[in-house]
C-alpha atoms as a PDB file:
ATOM      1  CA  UNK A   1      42.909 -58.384 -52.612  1.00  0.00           C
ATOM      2  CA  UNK A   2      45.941 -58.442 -50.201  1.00  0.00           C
ATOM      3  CA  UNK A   3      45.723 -59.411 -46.883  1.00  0.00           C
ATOM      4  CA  UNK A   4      47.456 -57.735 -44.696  1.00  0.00           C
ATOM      5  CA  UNK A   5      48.748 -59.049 -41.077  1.00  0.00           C
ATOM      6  CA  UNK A   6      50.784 -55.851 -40.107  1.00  0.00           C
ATOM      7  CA  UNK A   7      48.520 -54.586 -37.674  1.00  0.00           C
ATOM      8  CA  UNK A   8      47.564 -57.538 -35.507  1.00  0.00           C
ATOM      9  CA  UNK A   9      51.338 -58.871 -35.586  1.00  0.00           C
ATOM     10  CA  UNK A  10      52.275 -55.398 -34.165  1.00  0.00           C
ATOM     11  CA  UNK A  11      49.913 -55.906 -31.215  1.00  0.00           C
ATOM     12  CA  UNK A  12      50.560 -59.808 -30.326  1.00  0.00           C
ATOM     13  CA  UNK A  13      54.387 -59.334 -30.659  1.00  0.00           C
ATOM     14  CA  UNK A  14      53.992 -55.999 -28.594  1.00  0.00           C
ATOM     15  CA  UNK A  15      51.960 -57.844 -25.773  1.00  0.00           C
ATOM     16  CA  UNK A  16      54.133 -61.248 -26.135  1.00  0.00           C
ATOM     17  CA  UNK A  17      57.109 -59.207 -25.230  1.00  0.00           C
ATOM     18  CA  UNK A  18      55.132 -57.578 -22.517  1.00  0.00           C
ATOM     19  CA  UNK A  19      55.875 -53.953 -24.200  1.00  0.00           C
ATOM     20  CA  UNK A  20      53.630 -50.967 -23.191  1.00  0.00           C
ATOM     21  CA  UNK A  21      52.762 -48.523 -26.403  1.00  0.00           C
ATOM     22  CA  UNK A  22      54.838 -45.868 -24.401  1.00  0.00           C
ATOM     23  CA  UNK A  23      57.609 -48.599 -23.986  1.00  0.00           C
ATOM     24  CA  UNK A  24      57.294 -49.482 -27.658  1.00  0.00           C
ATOM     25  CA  UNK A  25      57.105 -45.674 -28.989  1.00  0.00           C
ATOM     26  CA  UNK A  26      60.418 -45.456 -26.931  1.00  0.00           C
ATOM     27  CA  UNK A  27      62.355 -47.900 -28.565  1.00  0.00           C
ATOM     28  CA  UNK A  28      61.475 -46.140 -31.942  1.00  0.00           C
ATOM     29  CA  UNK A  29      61.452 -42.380 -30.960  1.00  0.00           C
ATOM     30  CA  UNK A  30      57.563 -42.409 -31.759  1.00  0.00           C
ATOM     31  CA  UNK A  31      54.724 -41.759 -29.589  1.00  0.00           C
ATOM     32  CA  UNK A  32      52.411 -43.802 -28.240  1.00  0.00           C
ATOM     33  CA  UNK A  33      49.369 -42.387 -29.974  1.00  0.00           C
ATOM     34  CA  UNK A  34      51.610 -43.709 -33.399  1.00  0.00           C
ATOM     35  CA  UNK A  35      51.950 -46.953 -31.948  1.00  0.00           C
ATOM     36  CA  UNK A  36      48.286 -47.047 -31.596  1.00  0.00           C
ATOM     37  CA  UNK A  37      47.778 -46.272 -35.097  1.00  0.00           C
ATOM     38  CA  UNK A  38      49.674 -48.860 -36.792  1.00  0.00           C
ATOM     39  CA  UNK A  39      48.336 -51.431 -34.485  1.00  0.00           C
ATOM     40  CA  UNK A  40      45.007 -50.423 -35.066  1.00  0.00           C
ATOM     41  CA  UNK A  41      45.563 -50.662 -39.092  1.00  0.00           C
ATOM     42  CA  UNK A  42      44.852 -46.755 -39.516  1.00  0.00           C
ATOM     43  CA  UNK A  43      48.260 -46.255 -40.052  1.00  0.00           C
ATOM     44  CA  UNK A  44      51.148 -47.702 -41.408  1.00  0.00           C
ATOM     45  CA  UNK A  45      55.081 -47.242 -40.524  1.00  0.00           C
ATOM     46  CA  UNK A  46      57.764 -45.951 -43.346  1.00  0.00           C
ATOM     47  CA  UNK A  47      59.569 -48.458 -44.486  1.00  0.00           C
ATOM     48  CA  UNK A  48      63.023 -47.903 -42.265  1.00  0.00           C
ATOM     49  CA  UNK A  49      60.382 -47.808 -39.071  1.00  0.00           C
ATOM     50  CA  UNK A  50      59.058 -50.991 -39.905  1.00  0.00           C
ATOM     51  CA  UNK A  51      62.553 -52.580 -40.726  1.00  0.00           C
ATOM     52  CA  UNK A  52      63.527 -51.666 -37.200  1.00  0.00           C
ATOM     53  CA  UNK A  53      60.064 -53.388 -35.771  1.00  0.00           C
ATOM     54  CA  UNK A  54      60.413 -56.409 -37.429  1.00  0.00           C
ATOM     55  CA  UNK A  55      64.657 -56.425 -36.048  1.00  0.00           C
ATOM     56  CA  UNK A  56      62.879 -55.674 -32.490  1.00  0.00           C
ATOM     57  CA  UNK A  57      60.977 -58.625 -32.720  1.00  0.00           C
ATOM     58  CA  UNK A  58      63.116 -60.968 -34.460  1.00  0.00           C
ATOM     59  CA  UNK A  59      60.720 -61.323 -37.311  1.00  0.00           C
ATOM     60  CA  UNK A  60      61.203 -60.954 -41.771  1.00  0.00           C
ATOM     61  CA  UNK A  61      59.294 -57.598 -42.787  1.00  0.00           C
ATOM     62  CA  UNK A  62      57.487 -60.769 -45.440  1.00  0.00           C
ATOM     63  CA  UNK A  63      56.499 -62.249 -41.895  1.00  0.00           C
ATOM     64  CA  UNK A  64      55.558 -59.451 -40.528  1.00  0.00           C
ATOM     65  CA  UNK A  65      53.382 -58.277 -43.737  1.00  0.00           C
ATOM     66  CA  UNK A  66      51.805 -61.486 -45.068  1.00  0.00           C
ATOM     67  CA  UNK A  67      51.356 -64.158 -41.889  1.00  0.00           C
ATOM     68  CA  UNK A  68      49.420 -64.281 -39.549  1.00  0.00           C
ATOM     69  CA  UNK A  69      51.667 -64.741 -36.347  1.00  0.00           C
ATOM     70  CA  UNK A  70      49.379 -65.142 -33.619  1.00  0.00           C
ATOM     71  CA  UNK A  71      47.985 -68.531 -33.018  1.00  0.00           C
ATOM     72  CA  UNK A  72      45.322 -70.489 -34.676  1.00  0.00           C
ATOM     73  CA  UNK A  73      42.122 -68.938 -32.682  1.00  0.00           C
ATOM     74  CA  UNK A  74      38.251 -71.032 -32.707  1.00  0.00           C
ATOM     75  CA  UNK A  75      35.823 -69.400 -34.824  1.00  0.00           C
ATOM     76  CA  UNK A  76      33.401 -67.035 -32.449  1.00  0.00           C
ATOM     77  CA  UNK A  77      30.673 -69.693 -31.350  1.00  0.00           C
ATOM     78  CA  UNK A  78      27.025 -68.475 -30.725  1.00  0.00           C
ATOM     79  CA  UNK A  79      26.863 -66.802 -27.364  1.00  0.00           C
ATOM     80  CA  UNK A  80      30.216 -64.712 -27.392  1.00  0.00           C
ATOM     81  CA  UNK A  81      29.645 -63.540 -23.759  1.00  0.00           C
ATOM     82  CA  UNK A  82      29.168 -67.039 -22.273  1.00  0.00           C
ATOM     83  CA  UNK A  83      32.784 -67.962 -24.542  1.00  0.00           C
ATOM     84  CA  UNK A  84      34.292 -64.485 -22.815  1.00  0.00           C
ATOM     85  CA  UNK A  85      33.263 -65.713 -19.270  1.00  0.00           C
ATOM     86  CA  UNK A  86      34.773 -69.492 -19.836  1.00  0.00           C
ATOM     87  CA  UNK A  87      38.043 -67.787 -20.932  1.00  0.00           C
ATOM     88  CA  UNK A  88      38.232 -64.931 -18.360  1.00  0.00           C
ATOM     89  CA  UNK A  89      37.214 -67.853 -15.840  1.00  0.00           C
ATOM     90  CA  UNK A  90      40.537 -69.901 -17.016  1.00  0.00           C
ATOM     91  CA  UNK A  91      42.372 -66.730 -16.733  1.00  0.00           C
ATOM     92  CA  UNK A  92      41.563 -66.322 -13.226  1.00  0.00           C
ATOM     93  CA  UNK A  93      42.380 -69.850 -12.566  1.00  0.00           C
ATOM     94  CA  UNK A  94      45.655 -69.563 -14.178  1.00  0.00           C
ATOM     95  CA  UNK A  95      46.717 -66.537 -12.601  1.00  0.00           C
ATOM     96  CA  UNK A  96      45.803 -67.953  -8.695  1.00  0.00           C
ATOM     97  CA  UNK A  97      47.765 -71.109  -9.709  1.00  0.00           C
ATOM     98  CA  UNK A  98      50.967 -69.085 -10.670  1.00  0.00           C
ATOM     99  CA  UNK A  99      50.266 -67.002  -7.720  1.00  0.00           C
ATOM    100  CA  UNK A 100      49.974 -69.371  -4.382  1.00  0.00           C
ATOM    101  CA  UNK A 101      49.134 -67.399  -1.224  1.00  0.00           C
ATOM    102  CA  UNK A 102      51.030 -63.891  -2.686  1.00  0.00           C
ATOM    103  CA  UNK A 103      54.144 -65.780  -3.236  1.00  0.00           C
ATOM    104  CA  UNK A 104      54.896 -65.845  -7.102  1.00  0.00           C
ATOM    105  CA  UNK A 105      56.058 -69.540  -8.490  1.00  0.00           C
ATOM    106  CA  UNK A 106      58.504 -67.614 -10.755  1.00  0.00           C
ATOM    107  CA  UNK A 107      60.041 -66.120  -7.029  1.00  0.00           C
ATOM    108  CA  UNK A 108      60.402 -70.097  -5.841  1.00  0.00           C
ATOM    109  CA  UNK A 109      61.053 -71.525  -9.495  1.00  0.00           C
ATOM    110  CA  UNK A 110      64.390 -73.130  -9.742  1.00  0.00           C
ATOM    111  CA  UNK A 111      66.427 -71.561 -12.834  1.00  0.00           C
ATOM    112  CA  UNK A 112      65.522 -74.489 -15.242  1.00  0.00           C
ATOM    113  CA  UNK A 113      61.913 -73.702 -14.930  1.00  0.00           C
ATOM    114  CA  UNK A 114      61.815 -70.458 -16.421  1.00  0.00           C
ATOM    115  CA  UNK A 115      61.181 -71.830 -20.094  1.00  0.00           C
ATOM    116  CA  UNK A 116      57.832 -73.281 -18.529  1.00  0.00           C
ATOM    117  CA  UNK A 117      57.163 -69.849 -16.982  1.00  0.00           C
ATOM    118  CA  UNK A 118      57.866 -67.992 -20.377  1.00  0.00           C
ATOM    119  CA  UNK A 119      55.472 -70.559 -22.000  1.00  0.00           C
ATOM    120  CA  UNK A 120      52.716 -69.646 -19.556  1.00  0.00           C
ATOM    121  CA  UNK A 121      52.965 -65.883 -20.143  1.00  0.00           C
ATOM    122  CA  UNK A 122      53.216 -66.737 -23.575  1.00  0.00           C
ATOM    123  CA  UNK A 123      49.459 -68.218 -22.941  1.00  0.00           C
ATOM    124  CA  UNK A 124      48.066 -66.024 -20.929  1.00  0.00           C
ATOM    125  CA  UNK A 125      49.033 -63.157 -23.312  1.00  0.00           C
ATOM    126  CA  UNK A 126      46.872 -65.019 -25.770  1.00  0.00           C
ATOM    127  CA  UNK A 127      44.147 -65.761 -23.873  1.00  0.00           C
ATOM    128  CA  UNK A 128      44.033 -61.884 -22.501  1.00  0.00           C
ATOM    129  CA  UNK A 129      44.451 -60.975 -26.883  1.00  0.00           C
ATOM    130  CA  UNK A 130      41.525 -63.099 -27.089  1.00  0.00           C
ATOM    131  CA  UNK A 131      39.285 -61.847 -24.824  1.00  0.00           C
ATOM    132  CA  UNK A 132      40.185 -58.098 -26.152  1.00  0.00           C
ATOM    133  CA  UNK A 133      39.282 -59.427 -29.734  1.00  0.00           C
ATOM    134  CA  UNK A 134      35.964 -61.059 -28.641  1.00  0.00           C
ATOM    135  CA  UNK A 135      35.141 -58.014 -26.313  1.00  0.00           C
ATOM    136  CA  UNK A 136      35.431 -55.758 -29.699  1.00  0.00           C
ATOM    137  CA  UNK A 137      33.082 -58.052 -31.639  1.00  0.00           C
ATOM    138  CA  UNK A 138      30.644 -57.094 -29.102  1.00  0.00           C
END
């Protein structure tokens, strides 16, 4: 049996880039509801569709297919809802840090900072993919 990544790549690459489903069914004349599908692994796109995906995100359609491109993730430990509050805790946390008194850091960042900035999004995109993936194992 095949594994098949297509699904969960769509979503983390989708949310890494900070793309809505609407935003994302935009760029490839589908709908939303489409979107949904494929990321959702009830549906999968015709092959010139998928090319374009994988050219949107800078990715092989053999990446796209057969790796797993999000990042390593812990195994679910007992007590999933005590692991959901720790993350959604270091969320918080992360967000008031990057946030000081209404005034974004990004706003005050000097331009050679914005790599650093990037990576944080980068994080707190997977910590938010996280906590939707535990939330569904509910």
């Amino acid at each position: 049996m095949e594994i098949n990544f297509f699904a969960e790549n769509l979503k983390y690459l989708r949310l890494l880039k900070g793309n809505t489903l609407v935003e994302l069914g935009e760029e490839f004349d589908l709908g939303k509801s489409q979107i949904s599908l494929y990321e959702n692994g009830k549906s999968y796109p015709p092959i010139p569709v998928a090319r374009k995906i994988c050219k949107h995100f800078h990715v092989t359609l053999d990446e796209m297919f057969e790796k797993d491109l999000r990042p390593e993730q812990p195994p679910p430990k007992n007590g999933k809802r005590t692991e959901v509050g720790a993350l959604q805790k270091h969320v918080e946390q992360e967000l008031q840090e990057m946030d000081v008194g209404g005034v974004s850091k990004a706003a005050e960042s000097p331009p050679g900072d914005k790599t650093e900035i990037q990576r944080m999004k980068k994080q707190m995109l997977e910590m938010m993919m996280k906590l939707e993936d535990m939330d569904a194992l509910k």
